[in-house]
C-alpha atoms as a PDB file:
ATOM      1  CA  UNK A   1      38.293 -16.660 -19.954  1.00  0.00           C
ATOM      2  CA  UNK A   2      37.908 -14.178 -22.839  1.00  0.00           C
ATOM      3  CA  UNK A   3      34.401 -13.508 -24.274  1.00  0.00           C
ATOM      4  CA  UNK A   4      33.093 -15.809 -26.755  1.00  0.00           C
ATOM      5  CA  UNK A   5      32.987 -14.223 -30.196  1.00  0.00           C
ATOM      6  CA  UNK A   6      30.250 -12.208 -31.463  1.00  0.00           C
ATOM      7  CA  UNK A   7      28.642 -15.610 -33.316  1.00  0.00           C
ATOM      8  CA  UNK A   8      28.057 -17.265 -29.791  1.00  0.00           C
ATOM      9  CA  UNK A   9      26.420 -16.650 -26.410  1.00  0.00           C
ATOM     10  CA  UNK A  10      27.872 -13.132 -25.180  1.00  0.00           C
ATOM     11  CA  UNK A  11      29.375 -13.937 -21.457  1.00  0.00           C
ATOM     12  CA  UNK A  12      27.465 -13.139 -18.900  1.00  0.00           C
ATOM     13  CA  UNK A  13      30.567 -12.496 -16.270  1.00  0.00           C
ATOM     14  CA  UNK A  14      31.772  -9.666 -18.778  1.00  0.00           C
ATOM     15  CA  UNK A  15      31.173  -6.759 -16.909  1.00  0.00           C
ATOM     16  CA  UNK A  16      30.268  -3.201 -18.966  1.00  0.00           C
ATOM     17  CA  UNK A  17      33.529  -1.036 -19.333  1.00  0.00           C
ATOM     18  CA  UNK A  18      32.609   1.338 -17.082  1.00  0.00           C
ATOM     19  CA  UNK A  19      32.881  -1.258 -14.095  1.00  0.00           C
ATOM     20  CA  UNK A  20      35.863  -3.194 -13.224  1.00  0.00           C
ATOM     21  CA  UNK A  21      36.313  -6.818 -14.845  1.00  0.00           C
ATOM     22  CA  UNK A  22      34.876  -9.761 -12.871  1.00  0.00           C
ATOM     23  CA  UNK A  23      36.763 -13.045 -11.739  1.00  0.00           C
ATOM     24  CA  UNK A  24      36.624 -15.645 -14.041  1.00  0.00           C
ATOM     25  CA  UNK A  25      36.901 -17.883 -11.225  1.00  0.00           C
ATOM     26  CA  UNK A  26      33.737 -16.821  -9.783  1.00  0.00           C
ATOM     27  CA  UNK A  27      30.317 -17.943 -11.801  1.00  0.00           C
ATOM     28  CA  UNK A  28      27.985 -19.192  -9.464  1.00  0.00           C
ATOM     29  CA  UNK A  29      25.424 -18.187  -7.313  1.00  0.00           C
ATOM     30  CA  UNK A  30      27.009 -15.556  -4.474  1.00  0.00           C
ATOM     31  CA  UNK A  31      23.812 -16.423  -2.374  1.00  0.00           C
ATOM     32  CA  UNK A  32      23.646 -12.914  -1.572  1.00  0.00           C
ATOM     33  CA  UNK A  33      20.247 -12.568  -2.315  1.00  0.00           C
ATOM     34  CA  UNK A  34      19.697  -9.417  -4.416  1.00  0.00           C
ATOM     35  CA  UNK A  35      17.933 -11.410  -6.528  1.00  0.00           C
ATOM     36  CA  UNK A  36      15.415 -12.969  -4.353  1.00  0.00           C
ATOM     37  CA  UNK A  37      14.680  -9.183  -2.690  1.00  0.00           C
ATOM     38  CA  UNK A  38      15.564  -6.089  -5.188  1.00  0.00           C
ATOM     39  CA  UNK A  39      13.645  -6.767  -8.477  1.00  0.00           C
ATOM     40  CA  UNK A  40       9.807  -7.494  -8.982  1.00  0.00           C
ATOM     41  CA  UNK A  41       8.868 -10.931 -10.009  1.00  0.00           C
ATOM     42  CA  UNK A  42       5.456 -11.295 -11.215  1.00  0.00           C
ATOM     43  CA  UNK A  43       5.630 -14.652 -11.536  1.00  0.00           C
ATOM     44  CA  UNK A  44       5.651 -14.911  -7.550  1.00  0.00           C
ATOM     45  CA  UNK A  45       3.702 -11.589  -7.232  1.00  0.00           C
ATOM     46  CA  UNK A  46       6.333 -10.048  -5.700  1.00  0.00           C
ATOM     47  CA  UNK A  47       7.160  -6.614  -5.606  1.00  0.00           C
ATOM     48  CA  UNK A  48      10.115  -4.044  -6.265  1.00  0.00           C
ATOM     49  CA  UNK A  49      12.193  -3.610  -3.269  1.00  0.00           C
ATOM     50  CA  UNK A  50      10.500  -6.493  -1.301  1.00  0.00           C
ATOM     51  CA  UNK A  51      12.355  -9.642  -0.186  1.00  0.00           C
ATOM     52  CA  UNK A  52      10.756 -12.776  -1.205  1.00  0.00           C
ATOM     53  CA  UNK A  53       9.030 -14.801   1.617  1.00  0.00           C
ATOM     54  CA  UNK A  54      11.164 -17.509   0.575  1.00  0.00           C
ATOM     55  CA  UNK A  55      14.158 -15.642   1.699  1.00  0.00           C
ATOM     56  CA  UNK A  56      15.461 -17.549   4.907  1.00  0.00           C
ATOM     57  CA  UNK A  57      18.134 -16.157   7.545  1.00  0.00           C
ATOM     58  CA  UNK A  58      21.447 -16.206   5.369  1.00  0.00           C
ATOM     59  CA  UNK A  59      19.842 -15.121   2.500  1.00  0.00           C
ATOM     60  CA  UNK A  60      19.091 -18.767   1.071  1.00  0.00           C
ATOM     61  CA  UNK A  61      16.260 -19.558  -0.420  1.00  0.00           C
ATOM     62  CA  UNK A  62      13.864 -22.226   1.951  1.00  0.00           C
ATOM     63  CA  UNK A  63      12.093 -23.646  -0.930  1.00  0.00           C
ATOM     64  CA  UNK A  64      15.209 -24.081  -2.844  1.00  0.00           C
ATOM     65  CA  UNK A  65      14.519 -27.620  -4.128  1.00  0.00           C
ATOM     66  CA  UNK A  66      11.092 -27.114  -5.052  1.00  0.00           C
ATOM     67  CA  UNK A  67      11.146 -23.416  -6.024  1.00  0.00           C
ATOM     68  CA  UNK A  68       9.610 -21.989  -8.641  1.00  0.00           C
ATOM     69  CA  UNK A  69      10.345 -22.142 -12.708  1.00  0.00           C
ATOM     70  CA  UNK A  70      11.521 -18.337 -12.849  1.00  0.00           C
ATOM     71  CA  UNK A  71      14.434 -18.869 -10.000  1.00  0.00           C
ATOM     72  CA  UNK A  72      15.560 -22.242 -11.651  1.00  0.00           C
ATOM     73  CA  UNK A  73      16.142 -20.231 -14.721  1.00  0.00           C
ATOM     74  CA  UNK A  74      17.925 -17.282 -13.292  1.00  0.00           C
ATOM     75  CA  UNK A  75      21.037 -17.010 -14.499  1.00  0.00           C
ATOM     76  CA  UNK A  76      24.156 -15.510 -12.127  1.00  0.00           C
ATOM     77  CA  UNK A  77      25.934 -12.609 -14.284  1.00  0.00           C
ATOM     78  CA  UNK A  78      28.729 -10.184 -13.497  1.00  0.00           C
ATOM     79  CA  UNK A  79      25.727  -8.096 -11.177  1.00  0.00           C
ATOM     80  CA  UNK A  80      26.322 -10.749  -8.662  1.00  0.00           C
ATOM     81  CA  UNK A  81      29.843 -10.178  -8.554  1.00  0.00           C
ATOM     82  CA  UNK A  82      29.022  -6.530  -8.411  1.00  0.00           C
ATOM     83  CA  UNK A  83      26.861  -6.382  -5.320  1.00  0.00           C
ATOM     84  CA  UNK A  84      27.589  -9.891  -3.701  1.00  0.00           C
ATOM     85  CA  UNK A  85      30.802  -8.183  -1.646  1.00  0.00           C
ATOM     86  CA  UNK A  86      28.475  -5.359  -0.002  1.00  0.00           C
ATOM     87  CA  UNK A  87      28.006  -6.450   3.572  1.00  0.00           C
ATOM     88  CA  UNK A  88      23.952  -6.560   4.286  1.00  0.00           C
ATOM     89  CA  UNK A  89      20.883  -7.319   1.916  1.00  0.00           C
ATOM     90  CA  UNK A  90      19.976  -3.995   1.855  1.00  0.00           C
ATOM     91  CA  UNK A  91      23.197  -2.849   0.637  1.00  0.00           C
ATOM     92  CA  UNK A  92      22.832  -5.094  -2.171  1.00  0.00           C
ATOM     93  CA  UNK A  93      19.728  -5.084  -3.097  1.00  0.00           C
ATOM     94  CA  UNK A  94      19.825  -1.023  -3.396  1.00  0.00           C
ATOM     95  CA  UNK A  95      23.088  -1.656  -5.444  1.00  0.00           C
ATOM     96  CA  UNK A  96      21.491  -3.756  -7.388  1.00  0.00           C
ATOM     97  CA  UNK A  97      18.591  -1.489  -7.989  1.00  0.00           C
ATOM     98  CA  UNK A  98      21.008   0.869  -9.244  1.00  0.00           C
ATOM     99  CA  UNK A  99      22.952  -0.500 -11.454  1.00  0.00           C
ATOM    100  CA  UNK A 100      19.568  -1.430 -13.365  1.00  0.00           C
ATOM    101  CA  UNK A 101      18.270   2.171 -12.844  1.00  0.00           C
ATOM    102  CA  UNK A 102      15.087   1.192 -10.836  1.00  0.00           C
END
């Protein structure tokens, strides 16, 4: 699936040139948890480089049908595909880190 052009929403799978281009198969949630334990989230008071205490074993969320407003509106982008493959939460969430400089 090509971008959309520059008039609509850019697409979010697109990776940056430097990295390599992301399936267009793959858009969903990896459930590989970078989100829920690299960045901060002040909307759960949760720090940088902390897992969230929602974070069960398998790195899915155990409030997942009641969670919060901010994870409902998180949005999977080509950083999932980017970090999702690495083999432990650490891994990922310090890839993850990286790629946004933090």
């Amino acid at each position: 699936m090509p971008d959309l052009p520059a008039s609509g929403p850019p697409d979010l799978f697109a990776a940056p040139a430097e990295y390599p281009p992301r399936s267009v198969w793959r858009r969903d949630c990896t459930a590989c948890g970078a989100c829920c334990a690299a960045p901060d989230i002040a909307a759960l008071n949760k720090p940088l480089r902390v897992p969230c205490v929602n974070l069960g074993a398998g790195c899915l969320c155990v409030v997942y049908e009641a969670r919060p407003a901010v994870c409902r509106s998180y949005q999977p982008d080509w950083v999932c595909a980017e970090v999702a493959p690495l083999p432990t939460l650490d891994l990922r969430a310090a890839r993850f880190l990286e790629i946004y400089g933090l």
